[in-house]
N, C-alpha and C. Protein backbone atom coordinates (compact mmCIF):
# COMPACT_ATOMS: atom_id res chain seq x y z
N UNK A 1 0.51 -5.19 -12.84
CA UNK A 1 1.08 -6.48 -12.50
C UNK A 1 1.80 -7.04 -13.73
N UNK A 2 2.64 -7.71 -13.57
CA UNK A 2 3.61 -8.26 -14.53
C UNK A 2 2.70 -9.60 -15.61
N UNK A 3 2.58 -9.22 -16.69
CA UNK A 3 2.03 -10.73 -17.62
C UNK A 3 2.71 -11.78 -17.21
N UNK A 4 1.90 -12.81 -17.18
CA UNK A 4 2.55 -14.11 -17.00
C UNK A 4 2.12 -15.34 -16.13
N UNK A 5 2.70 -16.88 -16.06
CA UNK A 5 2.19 -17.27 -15.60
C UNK A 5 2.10 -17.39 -13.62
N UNK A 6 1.04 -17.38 -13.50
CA UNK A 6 0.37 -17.45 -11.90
C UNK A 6 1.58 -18.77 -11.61
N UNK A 7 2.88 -18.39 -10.58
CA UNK A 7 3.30 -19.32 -9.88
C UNK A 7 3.47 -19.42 -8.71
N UNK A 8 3.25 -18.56 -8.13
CA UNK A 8 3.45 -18.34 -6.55
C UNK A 8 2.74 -16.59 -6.11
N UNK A 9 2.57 -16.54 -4.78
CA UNK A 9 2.17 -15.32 -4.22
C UNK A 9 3.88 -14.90 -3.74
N UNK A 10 3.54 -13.56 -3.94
CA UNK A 10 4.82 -12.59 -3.26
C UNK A 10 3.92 -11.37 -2.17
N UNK A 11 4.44 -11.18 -1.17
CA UNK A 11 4.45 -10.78 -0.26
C UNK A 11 5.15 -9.03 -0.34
N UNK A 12 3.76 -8.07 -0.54
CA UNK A 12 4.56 -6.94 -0.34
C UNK A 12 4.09 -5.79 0.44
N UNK A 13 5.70 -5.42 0.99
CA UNK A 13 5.36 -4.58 2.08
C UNK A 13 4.65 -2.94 1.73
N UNK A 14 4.33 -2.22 2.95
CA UNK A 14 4.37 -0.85 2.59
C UNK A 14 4.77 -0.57 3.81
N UNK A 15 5.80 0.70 3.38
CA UNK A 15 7.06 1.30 4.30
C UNK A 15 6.57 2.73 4.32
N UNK A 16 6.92 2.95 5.95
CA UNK A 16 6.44 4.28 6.23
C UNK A 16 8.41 5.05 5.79
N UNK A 17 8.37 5.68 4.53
CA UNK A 17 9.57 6.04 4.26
C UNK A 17 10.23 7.10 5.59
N UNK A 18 9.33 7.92 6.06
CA UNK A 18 10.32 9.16 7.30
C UNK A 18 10.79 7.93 8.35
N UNK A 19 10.13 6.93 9.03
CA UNK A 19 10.64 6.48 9.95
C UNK A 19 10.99 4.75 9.82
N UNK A 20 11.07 4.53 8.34
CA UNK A 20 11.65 3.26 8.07
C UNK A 20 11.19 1.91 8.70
N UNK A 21 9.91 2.31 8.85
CA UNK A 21 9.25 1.30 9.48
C UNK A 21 8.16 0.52 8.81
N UNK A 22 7.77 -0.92 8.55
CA UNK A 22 6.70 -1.64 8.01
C UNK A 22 5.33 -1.21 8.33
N UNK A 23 4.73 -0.48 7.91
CA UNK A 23 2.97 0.02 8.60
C UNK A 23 2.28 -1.26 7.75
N UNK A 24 2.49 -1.88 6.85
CA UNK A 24 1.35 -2.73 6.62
C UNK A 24 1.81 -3.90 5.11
N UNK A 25 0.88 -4.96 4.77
CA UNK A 25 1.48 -5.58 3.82
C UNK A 25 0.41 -6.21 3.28
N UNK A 26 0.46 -6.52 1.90
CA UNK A 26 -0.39 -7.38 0.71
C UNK A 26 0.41 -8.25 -0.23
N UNK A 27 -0.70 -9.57 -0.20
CA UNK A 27 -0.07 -10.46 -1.15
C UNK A 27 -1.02 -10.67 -2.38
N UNK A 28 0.56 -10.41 -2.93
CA UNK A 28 -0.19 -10.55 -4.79
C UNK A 28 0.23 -11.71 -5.54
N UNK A 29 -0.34 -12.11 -6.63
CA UNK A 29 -0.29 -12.87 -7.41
C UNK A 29 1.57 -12.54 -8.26
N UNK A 30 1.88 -13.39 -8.59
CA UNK A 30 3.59 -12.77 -8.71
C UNK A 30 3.52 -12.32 -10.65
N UNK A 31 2.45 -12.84 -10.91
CA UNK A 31 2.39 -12.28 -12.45
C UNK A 31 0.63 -12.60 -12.94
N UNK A 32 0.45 -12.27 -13.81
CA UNK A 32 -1.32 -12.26 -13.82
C UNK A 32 -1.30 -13.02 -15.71
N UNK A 33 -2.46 -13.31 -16.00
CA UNK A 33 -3.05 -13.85 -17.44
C UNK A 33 -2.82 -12.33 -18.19
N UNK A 34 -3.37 -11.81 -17.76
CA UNK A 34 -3.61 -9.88 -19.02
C UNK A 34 -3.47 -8.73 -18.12
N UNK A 35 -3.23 -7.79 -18.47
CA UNK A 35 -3.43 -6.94 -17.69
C UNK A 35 -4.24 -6.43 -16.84
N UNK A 36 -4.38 -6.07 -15.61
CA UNK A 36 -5.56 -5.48 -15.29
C UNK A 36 -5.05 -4.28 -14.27
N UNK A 37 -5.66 -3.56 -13.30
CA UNK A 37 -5.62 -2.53 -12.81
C UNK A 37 -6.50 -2.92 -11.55
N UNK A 38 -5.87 -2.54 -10.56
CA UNK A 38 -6.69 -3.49 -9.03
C UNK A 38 -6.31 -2.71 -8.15
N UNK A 39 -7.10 -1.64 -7.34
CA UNK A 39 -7.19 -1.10 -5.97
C UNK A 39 -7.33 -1.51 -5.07
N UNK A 40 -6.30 -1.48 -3.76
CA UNK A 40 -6.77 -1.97 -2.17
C UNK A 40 -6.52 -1.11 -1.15
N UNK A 41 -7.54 -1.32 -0.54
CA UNK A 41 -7.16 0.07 0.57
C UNK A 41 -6.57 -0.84 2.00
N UNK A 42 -5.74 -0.44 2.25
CA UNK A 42 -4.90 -0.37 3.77
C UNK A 42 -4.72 -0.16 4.49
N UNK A 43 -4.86 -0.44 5.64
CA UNK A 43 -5.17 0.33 7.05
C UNK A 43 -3.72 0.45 7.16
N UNK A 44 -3.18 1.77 7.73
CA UNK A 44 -1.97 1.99 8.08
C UNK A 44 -2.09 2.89 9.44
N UNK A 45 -1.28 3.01 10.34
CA UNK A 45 -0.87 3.57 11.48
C UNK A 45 -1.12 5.12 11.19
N UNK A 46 -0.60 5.36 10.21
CA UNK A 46 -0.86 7.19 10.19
C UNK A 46 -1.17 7.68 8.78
N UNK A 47 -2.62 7.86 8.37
CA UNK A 47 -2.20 8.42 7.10
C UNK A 47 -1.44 9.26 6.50
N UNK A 48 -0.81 10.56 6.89
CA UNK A 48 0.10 11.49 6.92
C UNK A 48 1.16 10.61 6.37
N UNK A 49 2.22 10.98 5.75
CA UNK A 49 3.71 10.58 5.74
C UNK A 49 3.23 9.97 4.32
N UNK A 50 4.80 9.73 4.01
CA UNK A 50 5.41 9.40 2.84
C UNK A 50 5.52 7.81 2.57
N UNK A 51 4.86 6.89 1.67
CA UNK A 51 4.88 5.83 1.55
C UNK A 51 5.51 5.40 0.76
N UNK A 52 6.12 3.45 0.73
CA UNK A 52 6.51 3.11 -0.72
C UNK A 52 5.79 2.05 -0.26
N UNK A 53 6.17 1.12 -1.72
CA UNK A 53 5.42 -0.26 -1.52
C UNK A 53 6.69 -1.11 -2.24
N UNK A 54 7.06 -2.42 -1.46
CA UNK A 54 7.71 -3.04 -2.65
C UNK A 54 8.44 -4.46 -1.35
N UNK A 55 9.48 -5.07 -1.88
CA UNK A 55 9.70 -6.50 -1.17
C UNK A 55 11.14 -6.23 -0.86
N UNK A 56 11.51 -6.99 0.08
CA UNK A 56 12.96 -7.34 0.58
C UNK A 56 13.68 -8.29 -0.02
N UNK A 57 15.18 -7.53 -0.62
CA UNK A 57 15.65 -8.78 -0.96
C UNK A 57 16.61 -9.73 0.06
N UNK A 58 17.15 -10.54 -0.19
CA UNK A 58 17.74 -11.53 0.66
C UNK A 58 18.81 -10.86 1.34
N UNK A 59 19.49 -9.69 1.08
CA UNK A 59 20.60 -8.64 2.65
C UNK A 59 19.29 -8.12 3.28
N UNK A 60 17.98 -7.91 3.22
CA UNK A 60 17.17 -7.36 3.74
C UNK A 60 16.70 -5.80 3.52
N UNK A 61 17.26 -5.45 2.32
CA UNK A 61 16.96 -3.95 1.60
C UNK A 61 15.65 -4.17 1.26
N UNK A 62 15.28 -2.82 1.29
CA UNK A 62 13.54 -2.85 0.45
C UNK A 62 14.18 -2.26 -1.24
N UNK A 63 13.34 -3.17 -1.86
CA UNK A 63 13.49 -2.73 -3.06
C UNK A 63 12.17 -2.33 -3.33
N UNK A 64 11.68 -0.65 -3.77
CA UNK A 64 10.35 -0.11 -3.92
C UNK A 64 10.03 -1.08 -5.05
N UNK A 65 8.86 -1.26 -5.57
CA UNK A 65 8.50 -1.76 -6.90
C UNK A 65 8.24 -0.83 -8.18
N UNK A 66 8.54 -1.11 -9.18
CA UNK A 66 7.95 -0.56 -9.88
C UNK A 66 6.39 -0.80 -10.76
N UNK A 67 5.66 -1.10 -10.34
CA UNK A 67 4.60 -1.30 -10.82
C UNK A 67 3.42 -0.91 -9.66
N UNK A 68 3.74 -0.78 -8.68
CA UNK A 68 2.51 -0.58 -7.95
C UNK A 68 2.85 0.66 -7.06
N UNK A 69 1.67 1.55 -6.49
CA UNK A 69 2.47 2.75 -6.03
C UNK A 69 1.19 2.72 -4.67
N UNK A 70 1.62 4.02 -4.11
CA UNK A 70 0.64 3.78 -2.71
C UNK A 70 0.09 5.55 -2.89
N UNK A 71 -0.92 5.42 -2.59
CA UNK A 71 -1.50 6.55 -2.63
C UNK A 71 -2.26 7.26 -1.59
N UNK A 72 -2.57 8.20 -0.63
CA UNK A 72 -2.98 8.62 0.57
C UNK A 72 -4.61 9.09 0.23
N UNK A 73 -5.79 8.41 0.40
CA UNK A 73 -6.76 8.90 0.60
C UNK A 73 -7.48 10.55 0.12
N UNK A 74 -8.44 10.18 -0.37
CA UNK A 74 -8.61 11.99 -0.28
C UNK A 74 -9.29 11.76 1.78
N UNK A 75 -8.99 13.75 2.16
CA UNK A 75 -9.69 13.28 3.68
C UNK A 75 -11.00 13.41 3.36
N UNK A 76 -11.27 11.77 4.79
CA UNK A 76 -12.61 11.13 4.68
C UNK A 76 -13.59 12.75 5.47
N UNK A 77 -14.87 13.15 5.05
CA UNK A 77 -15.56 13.98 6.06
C UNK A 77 -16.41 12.83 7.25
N UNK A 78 -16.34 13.27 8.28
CA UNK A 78 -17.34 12.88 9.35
C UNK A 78 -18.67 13.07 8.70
N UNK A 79 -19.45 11.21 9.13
CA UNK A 79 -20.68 11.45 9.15
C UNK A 79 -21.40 11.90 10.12
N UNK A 80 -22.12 11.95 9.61
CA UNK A 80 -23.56 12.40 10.13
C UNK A 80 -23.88 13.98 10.40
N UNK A 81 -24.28 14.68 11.35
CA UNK A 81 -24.30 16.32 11.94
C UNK A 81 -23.18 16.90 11.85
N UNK A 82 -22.61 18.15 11.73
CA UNK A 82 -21.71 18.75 11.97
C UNK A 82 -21.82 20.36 12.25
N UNK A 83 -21.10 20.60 13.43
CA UNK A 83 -21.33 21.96 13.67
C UNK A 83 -20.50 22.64 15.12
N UNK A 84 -20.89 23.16 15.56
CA UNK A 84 -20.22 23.52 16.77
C UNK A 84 -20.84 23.09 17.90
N UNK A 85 -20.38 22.43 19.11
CA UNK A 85 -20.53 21.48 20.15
C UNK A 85 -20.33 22.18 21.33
N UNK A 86 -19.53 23.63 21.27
CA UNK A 86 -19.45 24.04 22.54
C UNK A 86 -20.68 25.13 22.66
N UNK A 87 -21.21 25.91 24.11
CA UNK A 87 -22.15 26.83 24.32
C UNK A 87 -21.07 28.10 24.57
């Protein structure tokens, strides 16, 4: 996050890049006191595919950000039993 002072929240998207579509969005602080390092997880439509993260400017382009990136899960295993279900 950018140093500086806390003046407003900004609003940012994450774009499913193959089909140019909004899957989901978080609002951040638009600059922070010190640095820090902050994980959030996101429910999105498909984990698969290619993500960015970043805001629209006023023609309505996404501009990716540079400071924050999106990252795909390692895959989750099923709890509980596992094995074969058919006879």
């Amino acid at each position: 996050m950018p140093i500086g002072d806390t003046t407003e929240n900004v609003p940012y998207f994450i774009l499913d890049t193959a089909k140019n579509a909004v899957v989901g969005q978080v609002i951040l602080p638009k600059a922070v006191k010190r640095s820090l390092a902050v994980a959030l997880t996101v429910k999105v439509p498909a984990a698969a595919g290619s993500f960015a993260i970043g805001t629209f400017d006023d023609g309505g382009n996404f501009q990716a950000c540079s400071f924050l990136r999106v990252e795909s899960p390692a895959v989750e295993r099923p709890d509980g039993a596992v094995g074969s279900s058919g006879r």
